[in-house]
C-alpha atoms as a PDB file:
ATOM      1  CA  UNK A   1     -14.467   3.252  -1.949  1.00  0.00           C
ATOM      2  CA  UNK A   2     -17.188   1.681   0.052  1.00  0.00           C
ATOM      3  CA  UNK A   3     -18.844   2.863   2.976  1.00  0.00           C
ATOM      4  CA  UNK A   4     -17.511   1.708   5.826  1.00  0.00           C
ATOM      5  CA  UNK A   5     -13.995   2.596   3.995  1.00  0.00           C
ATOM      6  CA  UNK A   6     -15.193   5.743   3.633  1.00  0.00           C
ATOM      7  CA  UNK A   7     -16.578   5.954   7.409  1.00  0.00           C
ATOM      8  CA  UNK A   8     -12.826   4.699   8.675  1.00  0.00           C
ATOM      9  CA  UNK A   9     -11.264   7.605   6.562  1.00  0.00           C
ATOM     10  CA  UNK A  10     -13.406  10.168   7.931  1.00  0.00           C
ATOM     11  CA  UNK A  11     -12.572   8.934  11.481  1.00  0.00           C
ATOM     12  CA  UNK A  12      -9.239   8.899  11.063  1.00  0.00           C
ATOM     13  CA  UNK A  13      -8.996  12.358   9.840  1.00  0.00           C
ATOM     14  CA  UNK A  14     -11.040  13.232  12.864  1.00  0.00           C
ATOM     15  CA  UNK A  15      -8.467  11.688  14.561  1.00  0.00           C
ATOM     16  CA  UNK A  16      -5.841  13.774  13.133  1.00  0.00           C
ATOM     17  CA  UNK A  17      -4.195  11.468  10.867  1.00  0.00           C
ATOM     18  CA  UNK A  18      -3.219  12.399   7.493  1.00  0.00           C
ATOM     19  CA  UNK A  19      -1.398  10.852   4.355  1.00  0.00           C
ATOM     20  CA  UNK A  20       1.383  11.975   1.786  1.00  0.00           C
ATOM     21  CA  UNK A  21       2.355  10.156  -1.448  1.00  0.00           C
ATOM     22  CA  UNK A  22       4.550  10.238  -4.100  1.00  0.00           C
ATOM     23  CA  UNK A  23       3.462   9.469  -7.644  1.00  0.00           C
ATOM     24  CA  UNK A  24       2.823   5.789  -8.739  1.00  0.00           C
ATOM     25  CA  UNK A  25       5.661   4.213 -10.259  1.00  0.00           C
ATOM     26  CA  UNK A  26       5.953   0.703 -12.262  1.00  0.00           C
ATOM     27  CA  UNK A  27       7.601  -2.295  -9.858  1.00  0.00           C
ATOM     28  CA  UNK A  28       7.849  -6.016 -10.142  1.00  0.00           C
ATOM     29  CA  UNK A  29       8.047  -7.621  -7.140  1.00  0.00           C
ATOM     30  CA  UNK A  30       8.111 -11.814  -7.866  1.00  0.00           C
ATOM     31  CA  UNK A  31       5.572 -11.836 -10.462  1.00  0.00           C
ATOM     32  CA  UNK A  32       3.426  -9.476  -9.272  1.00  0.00           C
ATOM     33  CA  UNK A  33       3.640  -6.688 -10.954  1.00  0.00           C
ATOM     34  CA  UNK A  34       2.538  -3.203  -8.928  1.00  0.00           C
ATOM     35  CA  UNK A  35       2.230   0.618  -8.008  1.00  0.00           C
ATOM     36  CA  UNK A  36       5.244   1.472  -5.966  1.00  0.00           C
ATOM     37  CA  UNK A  37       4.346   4.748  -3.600  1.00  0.00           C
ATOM     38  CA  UNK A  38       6.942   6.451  -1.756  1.00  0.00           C
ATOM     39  CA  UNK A  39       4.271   7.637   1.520  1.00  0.00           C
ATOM     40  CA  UNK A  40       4.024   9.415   5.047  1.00  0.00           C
ATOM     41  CA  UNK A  41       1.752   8.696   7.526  1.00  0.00           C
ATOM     42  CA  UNK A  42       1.296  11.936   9.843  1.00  0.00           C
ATOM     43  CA  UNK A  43      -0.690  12.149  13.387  1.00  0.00           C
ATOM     44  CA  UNK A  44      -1.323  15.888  14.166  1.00  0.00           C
ATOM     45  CA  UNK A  45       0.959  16.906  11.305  1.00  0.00           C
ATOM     46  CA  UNK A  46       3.930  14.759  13.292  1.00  0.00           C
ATOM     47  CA  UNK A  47       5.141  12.122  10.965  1.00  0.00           C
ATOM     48  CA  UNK A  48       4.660   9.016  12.554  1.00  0.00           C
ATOM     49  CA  UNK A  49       5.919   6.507   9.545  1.00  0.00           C
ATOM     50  CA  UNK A  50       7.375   6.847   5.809  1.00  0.00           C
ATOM     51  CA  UNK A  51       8.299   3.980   3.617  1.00  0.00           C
ATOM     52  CA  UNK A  52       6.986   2.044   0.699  1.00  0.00           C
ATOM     53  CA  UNK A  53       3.782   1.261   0.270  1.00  0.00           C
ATOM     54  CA  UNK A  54       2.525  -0.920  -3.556  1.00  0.00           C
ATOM     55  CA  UNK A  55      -1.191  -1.556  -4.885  1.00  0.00           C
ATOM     56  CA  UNK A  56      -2.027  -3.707  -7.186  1.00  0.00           C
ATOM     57  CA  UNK A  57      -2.438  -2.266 -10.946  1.00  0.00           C
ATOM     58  CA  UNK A  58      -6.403  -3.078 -11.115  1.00  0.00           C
ATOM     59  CA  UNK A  59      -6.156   0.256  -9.066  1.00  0.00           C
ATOM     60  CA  UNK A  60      -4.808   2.327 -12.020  1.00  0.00           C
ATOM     61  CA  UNK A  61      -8.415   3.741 -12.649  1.00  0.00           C
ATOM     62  CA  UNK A  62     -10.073   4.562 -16.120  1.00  0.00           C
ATOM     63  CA  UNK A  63      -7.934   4.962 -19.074  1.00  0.00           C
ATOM     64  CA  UNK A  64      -8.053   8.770 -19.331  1.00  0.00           C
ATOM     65  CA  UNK A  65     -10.381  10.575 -21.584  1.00  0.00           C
ATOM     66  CA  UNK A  66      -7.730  13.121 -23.088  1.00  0.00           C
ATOM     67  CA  UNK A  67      -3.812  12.208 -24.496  1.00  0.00           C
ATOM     68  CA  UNK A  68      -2.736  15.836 -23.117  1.00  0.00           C
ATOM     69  CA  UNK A  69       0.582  16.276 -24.132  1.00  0.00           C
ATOM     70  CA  UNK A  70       1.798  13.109 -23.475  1.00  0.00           C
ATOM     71  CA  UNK A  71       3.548  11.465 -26.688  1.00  0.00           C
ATOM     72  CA  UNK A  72       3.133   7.737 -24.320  1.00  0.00           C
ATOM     73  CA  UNK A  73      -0.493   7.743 -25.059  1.00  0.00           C
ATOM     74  CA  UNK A  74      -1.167   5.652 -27.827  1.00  0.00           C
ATOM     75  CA  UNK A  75       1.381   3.311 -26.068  1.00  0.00           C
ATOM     76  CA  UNK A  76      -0.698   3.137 -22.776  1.00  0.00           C
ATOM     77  CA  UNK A  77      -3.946   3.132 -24.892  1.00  0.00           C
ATOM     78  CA  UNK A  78      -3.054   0.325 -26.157  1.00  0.00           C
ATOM     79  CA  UNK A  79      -1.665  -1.425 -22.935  1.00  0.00           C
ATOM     80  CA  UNK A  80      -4.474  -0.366 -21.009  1.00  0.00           C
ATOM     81  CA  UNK A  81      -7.327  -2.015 -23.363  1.00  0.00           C
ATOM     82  CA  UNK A  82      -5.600  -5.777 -23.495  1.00  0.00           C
ATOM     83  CA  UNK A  83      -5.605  -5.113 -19.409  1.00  0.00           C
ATOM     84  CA  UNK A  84      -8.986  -4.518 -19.283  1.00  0.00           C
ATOM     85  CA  UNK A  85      -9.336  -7.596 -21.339  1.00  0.00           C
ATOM     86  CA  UNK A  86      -7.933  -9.620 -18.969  1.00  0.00           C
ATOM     87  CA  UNK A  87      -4.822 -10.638 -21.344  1.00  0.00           C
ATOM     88  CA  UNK A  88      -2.275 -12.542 -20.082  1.00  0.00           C
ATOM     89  CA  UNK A  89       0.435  -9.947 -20.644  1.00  0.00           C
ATOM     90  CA  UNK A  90       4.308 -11.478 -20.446  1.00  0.00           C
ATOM     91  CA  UNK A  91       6.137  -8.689 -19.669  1.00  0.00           C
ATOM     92  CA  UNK A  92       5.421  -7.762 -16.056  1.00  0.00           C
ATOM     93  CA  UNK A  93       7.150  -4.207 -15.831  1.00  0.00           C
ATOM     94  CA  UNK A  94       5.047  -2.871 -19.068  1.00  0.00           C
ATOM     95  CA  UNK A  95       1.785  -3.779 -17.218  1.00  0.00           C
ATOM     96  CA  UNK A  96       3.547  -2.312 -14.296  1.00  0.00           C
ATOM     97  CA  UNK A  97       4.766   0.749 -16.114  1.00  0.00           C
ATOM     98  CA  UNK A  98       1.850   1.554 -18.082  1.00  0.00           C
ATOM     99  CA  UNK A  99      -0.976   0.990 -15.102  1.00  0.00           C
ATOM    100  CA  UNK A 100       1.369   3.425 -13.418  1.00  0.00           C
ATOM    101  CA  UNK A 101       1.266   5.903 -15.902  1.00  0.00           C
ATOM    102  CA  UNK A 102      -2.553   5.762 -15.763  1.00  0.00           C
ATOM    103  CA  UNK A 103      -2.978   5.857 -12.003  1.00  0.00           C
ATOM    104  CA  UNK A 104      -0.900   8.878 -11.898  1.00  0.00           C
ATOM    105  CA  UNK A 105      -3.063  10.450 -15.003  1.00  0.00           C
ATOM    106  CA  UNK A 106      -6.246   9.713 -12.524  1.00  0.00           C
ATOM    107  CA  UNK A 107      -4.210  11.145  -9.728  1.00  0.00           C
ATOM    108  CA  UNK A 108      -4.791   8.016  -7.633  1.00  0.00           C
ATOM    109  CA  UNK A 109      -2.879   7.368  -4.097  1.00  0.00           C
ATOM    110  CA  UNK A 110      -2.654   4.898  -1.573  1.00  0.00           C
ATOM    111  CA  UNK A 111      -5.585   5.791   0.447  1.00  0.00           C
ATOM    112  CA  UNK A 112      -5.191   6.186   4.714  1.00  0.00           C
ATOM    113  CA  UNK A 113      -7.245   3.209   5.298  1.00  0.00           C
ATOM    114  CA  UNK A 114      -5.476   1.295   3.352  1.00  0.00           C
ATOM    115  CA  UNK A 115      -1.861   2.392   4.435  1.00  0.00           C
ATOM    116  CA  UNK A 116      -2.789   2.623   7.984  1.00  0.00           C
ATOM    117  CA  UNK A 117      -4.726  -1.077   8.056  1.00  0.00           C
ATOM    118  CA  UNK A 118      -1.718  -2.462   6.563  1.00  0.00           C
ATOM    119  CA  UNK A 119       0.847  -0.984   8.825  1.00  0.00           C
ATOM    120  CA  UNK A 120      -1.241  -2.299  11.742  1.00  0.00           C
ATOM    121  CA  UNK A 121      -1.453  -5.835  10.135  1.00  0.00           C
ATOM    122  CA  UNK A 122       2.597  -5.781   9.849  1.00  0.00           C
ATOM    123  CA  UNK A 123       2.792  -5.133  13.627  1.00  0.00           C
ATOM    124  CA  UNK A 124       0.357  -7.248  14.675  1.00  0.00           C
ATOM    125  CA  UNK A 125       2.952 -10.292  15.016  1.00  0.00           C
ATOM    126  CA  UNK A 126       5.711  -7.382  16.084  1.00  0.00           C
ATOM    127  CA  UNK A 127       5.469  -9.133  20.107  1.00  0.00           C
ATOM    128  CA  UNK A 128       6.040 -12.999  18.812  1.00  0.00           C
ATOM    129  CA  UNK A 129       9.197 -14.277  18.824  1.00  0.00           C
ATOM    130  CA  UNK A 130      11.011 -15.231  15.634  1.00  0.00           C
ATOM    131  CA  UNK A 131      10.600 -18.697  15.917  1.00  0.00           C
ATOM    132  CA  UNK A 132       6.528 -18.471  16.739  1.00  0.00           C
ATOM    133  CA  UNK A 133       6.267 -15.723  13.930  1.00  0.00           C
ATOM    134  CA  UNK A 134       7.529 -17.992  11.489  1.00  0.00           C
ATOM    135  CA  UNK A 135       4.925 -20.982  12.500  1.00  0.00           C
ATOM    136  CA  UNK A 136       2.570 -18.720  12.623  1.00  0.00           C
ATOM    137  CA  UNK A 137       2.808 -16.681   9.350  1.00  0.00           C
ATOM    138  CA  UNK A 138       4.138 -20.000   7.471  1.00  0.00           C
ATOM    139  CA  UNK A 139       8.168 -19.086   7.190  1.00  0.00           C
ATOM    140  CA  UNK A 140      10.531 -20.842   8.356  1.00  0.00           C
ATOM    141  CA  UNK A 141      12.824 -20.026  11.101  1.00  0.00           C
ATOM    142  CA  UNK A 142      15.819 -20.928   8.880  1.00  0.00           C
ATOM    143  CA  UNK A 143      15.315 -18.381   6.462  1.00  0.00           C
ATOM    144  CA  UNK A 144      17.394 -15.341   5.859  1.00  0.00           C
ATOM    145  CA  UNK A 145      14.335 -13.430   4.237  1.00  0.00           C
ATOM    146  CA  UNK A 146      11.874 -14.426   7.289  1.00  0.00           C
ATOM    147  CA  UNK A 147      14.206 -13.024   9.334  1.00  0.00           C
ATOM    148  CA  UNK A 148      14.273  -9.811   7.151  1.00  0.00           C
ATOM    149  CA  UNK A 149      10.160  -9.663   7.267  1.00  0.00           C
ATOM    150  CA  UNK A 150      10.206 -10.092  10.609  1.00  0.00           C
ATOM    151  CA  UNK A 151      12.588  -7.469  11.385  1.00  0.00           C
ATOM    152  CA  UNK A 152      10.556  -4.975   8.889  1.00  0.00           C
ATOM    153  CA  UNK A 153       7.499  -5.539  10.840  1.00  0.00           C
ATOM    154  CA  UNK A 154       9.020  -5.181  13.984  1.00  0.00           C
ATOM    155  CA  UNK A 155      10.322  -1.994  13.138  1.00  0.00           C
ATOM    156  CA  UNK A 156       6.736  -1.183  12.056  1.00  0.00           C
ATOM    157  CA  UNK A 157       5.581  -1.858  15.488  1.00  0.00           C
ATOM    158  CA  UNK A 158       8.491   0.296  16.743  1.00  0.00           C
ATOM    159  CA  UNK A 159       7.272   2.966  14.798  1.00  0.00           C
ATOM    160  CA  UNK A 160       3.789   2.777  15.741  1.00  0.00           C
ATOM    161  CA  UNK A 161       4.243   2.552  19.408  1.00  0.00           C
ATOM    162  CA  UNK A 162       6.513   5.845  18.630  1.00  0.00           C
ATOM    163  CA  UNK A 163       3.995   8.050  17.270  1.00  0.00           C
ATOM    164  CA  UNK A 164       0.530   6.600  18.643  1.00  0.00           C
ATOM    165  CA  UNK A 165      -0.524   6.620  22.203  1.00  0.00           C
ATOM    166  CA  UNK A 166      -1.038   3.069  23.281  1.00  0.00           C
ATOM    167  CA  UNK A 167      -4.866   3.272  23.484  1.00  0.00           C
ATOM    168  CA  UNK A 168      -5.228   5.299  20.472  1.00  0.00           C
ATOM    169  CA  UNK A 169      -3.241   1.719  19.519  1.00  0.00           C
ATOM    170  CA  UNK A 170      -6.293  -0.016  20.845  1.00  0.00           C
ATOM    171  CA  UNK A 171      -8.879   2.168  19.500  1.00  0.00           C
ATOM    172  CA  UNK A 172      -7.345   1.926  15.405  1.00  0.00           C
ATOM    173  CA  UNK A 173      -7.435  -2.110  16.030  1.00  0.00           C
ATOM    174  CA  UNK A 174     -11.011  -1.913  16.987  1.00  0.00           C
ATOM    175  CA  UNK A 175     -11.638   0.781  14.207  1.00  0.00           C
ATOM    176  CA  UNK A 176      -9.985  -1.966  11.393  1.00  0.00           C
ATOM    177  CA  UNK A 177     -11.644  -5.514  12.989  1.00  0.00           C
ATOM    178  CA  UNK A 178     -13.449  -6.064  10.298  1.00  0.00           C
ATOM    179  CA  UNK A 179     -11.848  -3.894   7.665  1.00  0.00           C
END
């Protein structure tokens, strides 16, 4: 985590925010394949937002140092080595799968930054209508699954505006400028 990450997290503890997660598990979403977290965002221990929230897999962590008692470690030992070698691996759910088995070995989760940055990006169009969204996020306005974005990050917004004070609003967009 870099500094100013770390900096953001500290002020938004301060702040009284705080983050739950579920464990990682494998998704394919397109092509991409991911860490699917179930999470809840809390402000002064009032949830303000839960939903889905995915990372990438080159967030997995290190390959951990002991099997434990899992019988799925020479599988994922495996796995994890031809990732690190930057192999084009076919079957997207195995990468998904197996760098989800690792992140959740390392104990890694969605961190607040993160969650809270991108939850703030999603609303950020929330005030557009549907037609300007779609010029200006590249959709087009005939599109069933614009229309289902846009409604998702409207309902984001929603959510927000819910559990944030509007200058508190103000203050996070400052805090994540240049995030």
């Amino acid at each position: 985590m870099s500094e100013e990450s770390k900096k953001i997290e500290e002020t938004l503890t301060e702040l009284g925010y705080a983050i739950e997660s579920s464990g990682a598990r494998g998704e394919v979403r397109g092509d991409w394949p991911c860490m699917a977290y179930a999470v809840q965002i809390f402000r002064n221990k009032r949830m303000i937002w839960t939903g889905a929230y995915r990372m990438g897999t080159g967030y997995r962590g290190p390959f951990p140092a002991s099997p434990g008692q899992s019988s799925q470690w020479p599988f994922a030992a495996s796995l994890y080595y031809a990732l690190k070698a930057n192999r084009n691996l076919v079957d997207k759910q195995l990468v998904a799968d197996a760098s989800a088995w690792i992140a959740n070995r390392n104990k890694v989760r969605p961190p607040l930054a993160d969650v809270i940055y991108s939850l703030l990006s999603d609303a950020s169009g929330a005030d557009e209508t549907f037609s300007d969204w779609c010029g200006n996020y590249g959709y087009s306005d005939d599109s069933i699954k614009a229309r289902e974005i846009y409604d998702t990050c409207r309902d984001i917004a929603s959510a927000l505006r819910r559990g944030i004070p509007a200058a508190e609003l103000k203050t996070l967009e400052i805090l994540f400028k240049n995030y």
